[in-house]
Every structure is written in C-alpha cells, then in structure tokens.
PDB file of N, CA and C in Angstrom:
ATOM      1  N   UNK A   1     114.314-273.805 -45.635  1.00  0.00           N
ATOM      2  CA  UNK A   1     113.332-274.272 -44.692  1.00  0.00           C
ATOM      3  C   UNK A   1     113.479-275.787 -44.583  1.00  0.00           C
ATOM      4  N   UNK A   2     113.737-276.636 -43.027  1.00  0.00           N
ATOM      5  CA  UNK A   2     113.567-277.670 -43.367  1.00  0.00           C
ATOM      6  C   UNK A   2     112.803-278.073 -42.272  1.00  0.00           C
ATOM      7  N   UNK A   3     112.412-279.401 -42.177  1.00  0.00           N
ATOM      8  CA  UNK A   3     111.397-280.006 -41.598  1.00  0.00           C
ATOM      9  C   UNK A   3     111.838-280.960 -40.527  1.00  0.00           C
ATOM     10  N   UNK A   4     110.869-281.437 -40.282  1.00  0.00           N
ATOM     11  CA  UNK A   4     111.048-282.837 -39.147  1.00  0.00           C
ATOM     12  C   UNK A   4     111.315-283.755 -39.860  1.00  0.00           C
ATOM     13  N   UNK A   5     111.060-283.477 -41.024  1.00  0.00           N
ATOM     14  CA  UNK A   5     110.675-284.561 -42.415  1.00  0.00           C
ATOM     15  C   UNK A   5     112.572-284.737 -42.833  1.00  0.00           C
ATOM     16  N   UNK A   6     113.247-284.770 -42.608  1.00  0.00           N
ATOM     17  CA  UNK A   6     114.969-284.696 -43.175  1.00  0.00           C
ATOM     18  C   UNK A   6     114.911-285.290 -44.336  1.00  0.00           C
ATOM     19  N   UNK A   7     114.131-285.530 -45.228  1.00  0.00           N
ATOM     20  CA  UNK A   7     114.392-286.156 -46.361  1.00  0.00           C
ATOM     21  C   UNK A   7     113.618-285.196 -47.802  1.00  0.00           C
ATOM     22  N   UNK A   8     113.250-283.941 -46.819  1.00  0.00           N
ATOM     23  CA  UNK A   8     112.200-282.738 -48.352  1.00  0.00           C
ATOM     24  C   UNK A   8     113.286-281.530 -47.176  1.00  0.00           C
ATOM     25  N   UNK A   9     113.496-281.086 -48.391  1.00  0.00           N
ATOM     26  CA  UNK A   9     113.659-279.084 -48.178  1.00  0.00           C
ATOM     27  C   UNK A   9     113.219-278.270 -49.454  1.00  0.00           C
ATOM     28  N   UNK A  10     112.988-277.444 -48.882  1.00  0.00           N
ATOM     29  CA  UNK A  10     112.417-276.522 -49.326  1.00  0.00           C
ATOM     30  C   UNK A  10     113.818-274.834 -49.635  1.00  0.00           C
ATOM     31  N   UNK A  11     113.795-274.137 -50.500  1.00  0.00           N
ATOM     32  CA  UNK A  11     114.674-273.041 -50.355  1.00  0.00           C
ATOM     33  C   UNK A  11     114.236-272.183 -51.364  1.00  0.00           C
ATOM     34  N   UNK A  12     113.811-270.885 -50.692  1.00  0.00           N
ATOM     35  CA  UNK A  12     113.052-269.536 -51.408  1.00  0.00           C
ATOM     36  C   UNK A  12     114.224-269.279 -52.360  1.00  0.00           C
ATOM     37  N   UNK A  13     114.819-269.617 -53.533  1.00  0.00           N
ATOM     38  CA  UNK A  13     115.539-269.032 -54.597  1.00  0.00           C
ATOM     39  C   UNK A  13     115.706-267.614 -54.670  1.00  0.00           C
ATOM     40  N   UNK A  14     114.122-267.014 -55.369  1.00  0.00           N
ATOM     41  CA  UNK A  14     114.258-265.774 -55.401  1.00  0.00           C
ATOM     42  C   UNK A  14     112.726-265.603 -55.420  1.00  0.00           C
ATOM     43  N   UNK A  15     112.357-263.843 -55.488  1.00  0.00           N
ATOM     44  CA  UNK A  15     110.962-263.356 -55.611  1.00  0.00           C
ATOM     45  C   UNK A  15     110.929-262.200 -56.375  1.00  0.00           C
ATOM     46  N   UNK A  16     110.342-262.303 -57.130  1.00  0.00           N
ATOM     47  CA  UNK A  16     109.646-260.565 -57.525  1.00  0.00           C
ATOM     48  C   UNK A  16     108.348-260.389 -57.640  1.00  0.00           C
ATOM     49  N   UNK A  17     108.124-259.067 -57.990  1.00  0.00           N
ATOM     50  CA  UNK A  17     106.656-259.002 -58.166  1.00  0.00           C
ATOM     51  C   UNK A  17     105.677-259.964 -58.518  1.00  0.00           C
ATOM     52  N   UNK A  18     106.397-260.751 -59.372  1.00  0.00           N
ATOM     53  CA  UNK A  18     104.941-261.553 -60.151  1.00  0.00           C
ATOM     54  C   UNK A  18     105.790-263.219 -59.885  1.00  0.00           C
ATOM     55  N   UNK A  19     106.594-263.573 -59.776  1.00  0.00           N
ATOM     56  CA  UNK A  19     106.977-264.978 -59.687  1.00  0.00           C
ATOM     57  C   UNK A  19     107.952-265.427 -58.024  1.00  0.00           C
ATOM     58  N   UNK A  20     107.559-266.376 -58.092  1.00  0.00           N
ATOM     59  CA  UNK A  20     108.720-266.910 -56.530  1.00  0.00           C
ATOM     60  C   UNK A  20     109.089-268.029 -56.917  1.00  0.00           C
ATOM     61  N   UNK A  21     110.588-268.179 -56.908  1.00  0.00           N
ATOM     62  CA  UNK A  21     111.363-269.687 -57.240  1.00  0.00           C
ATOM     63  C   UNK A  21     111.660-270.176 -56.113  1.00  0.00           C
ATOM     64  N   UNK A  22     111.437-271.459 -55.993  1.00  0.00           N
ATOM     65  CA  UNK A  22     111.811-272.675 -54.952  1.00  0.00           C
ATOM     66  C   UNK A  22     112.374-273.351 -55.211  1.00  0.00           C
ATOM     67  N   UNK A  23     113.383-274.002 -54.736  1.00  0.00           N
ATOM     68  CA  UNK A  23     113.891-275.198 -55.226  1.00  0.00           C
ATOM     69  C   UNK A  23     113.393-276.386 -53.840  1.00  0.00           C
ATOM     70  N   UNK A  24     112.835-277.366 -54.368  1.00  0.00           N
ATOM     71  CA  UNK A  24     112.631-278.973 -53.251  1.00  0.00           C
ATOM     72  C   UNK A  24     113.902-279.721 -53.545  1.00  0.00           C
ATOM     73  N   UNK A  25     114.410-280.157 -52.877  1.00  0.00           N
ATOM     74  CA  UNK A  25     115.032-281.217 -52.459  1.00  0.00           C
ATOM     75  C   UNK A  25     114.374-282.608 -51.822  1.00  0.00           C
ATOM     76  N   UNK A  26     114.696-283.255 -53.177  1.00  0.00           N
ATOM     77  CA  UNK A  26     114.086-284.846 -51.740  1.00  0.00           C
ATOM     78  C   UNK A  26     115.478-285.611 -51.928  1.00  0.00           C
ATOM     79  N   UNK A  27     115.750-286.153 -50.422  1.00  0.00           N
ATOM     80  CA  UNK A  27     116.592-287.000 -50.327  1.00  0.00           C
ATOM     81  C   UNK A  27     116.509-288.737 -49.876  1.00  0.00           C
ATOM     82  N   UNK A  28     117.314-289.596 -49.566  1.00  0.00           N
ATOM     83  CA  UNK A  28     117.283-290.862 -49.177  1.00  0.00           C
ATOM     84  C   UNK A  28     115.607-291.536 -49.802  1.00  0.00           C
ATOM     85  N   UNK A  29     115.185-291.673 -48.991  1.00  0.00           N
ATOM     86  CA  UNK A  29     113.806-292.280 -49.266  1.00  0.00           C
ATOM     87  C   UNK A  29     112.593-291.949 -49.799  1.00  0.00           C
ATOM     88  N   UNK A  30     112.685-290.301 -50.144  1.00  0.00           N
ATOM     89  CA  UNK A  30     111.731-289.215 -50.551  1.00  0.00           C
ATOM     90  C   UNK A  30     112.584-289.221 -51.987  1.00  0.00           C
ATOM     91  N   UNK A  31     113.282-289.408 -52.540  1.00  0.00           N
ATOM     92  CA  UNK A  31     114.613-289.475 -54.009  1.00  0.00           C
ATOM     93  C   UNK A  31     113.461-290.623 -54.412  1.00  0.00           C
ATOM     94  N   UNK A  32     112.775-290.075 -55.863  1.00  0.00           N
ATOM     95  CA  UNK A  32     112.367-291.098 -56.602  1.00  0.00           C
ATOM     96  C   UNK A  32     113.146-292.695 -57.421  1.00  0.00           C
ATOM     97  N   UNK A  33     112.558-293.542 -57.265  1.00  0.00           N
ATOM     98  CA  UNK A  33     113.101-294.279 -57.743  1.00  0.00           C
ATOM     99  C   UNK A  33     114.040-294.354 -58.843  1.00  0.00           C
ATOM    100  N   UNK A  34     115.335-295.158 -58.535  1.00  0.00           N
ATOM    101  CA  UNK A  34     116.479-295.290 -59.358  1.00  0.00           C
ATOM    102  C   UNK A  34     117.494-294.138 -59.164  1.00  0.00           C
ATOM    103  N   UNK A  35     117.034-293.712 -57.883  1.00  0.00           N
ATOM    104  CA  UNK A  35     118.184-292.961 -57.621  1.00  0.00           C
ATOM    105  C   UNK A  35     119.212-293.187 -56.673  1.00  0.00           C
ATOM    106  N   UNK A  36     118.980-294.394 -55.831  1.00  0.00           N
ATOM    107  CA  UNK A  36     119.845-295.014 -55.175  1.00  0.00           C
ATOM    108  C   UNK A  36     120.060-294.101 -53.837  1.00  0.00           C
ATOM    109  N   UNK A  37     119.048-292.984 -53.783  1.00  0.00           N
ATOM    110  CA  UNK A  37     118.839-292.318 -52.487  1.00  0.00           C
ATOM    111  C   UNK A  37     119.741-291.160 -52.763  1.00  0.00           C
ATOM    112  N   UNK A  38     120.297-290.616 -53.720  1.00  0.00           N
ATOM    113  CA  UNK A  38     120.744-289.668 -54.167  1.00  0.00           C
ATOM    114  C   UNK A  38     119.924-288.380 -53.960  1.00  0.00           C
ATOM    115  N   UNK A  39     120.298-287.401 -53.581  1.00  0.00           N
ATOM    116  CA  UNK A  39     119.491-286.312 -53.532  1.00  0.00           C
ATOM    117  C   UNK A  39     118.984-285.840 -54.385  1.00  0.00           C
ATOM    118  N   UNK A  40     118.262-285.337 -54.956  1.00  0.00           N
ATOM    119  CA  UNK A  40     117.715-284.753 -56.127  1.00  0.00           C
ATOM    120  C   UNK A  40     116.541-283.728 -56.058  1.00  0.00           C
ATOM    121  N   UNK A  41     116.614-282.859 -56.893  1.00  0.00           N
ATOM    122  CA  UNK A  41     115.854-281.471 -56.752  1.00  0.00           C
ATOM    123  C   UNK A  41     115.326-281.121 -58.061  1.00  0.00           C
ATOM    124  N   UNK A  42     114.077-280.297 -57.863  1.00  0.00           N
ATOM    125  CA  UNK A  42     113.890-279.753 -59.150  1.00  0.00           C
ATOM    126  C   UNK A  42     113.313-278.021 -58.542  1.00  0.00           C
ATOM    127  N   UNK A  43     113.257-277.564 -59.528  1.00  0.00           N
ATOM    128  CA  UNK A  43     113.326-276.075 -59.249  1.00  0.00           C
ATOM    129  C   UNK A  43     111.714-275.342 -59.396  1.00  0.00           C
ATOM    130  N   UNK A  44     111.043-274.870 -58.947  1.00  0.00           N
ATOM    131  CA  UNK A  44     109.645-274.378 -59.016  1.00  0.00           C
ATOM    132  C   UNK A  44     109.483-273.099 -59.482  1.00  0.00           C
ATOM    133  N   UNK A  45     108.887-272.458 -60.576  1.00  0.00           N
ATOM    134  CA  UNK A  45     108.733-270.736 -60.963  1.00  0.00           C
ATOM    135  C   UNK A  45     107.081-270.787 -60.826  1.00  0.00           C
ATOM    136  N   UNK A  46     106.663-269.937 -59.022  1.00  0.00           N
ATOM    137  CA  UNK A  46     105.342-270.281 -58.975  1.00  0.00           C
ATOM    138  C   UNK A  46     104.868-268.989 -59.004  1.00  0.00           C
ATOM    139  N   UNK A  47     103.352-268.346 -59.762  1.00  0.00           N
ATOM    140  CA  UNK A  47     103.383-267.435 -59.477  1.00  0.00           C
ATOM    141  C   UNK A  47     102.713-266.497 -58.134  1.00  0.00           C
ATOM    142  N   UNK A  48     103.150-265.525 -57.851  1.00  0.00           N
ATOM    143  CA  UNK A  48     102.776-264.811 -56.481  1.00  0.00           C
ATOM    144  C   UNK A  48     101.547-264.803 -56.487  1.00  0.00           C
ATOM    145  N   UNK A  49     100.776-264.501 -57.542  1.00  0.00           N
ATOM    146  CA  UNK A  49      99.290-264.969 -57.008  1.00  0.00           C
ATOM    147  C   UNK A  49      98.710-266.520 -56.780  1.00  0.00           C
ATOM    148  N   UNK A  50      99.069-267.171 -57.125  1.00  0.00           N
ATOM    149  CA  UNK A  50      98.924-268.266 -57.228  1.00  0.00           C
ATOM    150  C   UNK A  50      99.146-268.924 -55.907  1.00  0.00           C
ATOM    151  N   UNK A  51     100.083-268.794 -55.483  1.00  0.00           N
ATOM    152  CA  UNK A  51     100.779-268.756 -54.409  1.00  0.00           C
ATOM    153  C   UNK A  51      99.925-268.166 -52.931  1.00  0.00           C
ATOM    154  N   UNK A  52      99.449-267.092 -53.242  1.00  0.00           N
ATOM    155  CA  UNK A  52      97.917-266.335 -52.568  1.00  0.00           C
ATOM    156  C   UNK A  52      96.916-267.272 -51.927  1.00  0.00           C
ATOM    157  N   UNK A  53      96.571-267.573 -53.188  1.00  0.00           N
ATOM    158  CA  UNK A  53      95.455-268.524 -53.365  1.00  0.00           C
ATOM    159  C   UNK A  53      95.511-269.862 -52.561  1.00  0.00           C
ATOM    160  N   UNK A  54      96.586-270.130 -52.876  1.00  0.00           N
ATOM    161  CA  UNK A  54      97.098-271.356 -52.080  1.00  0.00           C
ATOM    162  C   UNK A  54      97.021-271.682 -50.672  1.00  0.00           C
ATOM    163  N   UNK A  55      97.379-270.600 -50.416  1.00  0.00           N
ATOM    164  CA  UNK A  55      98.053-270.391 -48.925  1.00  0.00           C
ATOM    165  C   UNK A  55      96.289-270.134 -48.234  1.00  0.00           C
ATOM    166  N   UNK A  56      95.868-269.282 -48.972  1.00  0.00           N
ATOM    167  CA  UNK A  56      94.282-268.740 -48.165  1.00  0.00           C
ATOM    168  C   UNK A  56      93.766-269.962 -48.295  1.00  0.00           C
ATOM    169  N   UNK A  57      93.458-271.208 -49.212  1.00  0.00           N
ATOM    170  CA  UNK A  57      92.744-272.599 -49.196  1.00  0.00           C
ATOM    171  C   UNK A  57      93.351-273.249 -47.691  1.00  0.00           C
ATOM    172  N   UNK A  58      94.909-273.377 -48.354  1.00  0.00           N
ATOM    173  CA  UNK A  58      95.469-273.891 -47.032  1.00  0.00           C
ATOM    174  C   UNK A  58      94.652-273.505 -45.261  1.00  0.00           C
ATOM    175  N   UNK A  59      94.462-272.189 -45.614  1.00  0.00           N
ATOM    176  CA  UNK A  59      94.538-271.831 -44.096  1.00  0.00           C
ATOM    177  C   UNK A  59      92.714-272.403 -43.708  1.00  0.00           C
ATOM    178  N   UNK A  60      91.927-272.144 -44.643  1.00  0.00           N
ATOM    179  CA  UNK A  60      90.825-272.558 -44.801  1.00  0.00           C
ATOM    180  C   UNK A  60      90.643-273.933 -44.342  1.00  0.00           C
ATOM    181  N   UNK A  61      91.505-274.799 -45.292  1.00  0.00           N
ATOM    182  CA  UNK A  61      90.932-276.105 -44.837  1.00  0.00           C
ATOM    183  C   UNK A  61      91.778-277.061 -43.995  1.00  0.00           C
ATOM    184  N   UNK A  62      92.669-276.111 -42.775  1.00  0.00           N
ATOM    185  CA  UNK A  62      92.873-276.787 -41.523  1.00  0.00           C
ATOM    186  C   UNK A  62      92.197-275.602 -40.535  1.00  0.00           C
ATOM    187  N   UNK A  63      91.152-274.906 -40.651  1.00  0.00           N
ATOM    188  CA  UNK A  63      90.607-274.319 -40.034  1.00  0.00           C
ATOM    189  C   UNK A  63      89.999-275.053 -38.863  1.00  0.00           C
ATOM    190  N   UNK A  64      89.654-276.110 -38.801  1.00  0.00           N
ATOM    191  CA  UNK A  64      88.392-276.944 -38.539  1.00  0.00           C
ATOM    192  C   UNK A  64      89.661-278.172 -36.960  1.00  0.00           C
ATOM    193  N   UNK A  65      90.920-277.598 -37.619  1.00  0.00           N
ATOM    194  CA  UNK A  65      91.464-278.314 -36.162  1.00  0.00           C
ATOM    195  C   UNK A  65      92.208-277.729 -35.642  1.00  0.00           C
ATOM    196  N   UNK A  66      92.498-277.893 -34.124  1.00  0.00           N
ATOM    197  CA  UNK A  66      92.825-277.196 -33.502  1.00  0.00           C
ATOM    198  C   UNK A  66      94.641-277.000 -33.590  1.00  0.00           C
ATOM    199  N   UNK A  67      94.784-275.977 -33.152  1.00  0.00           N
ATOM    200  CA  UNK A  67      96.497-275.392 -33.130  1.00  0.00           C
ATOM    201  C   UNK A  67      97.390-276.650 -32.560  1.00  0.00           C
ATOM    202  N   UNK A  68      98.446-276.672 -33.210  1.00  0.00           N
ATOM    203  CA  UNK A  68      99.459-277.351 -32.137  1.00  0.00           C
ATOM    204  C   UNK A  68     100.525-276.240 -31.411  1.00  0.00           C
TER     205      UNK A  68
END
C-alpha cells in the first residue's frame, strides 16, 4: 500500500487467525535521524483483534467530517 505520502509504505506480510504482520517503510525524510535518508523499516506482529478495535475508533472519530 502506498500513499501520496512517498516517503511511508505500508505491506500486509502475512495474516492468520489471531495475528497480521506489516512491515512500514519510511524513507528520505520520514528515515529517522542518522540515517542519511536511507530507507528503513521495522516489522509489526499486530493482533487481529486489536486491529478491530482500531479500525472501528478510526471510523468513529472521522465520522464527524465529511467524505472526500
């Protein structure tokens, strides 16, 4: 998945029942310091409910503006 944003991606690893791996990528200017804009990633084991939860807040609290 990537964005307008060219400097974060996102990539569904894997899923099962109970966990979903992501890996982020930030690059150039989103690359924490001392990395000289090097890409760099770290890997996410989130779990599927958790993940639930998330997403239903999410949808909740841009409820209040309108669609693009």
């Amino acid at each position: 998945m990537w964005f307008i944003e060219p400097n974060l991606a996102f990539e569904l690893e894997s899923v099962d029942e109970a966990t979903a791996t992501i890996a982020v990528e930030f690059f150039l200017e989103a690359a924490p310091p001392g990395t000289d804009g090097r890409e760099v990633g770290i890997t996410l084991a989130l779990p599927i409910e958790e993940l639930g939860r998330a997403a239903a807040e999410w949808e909740r609290d841009i409820a209040p503006f309108p669609p693009r």
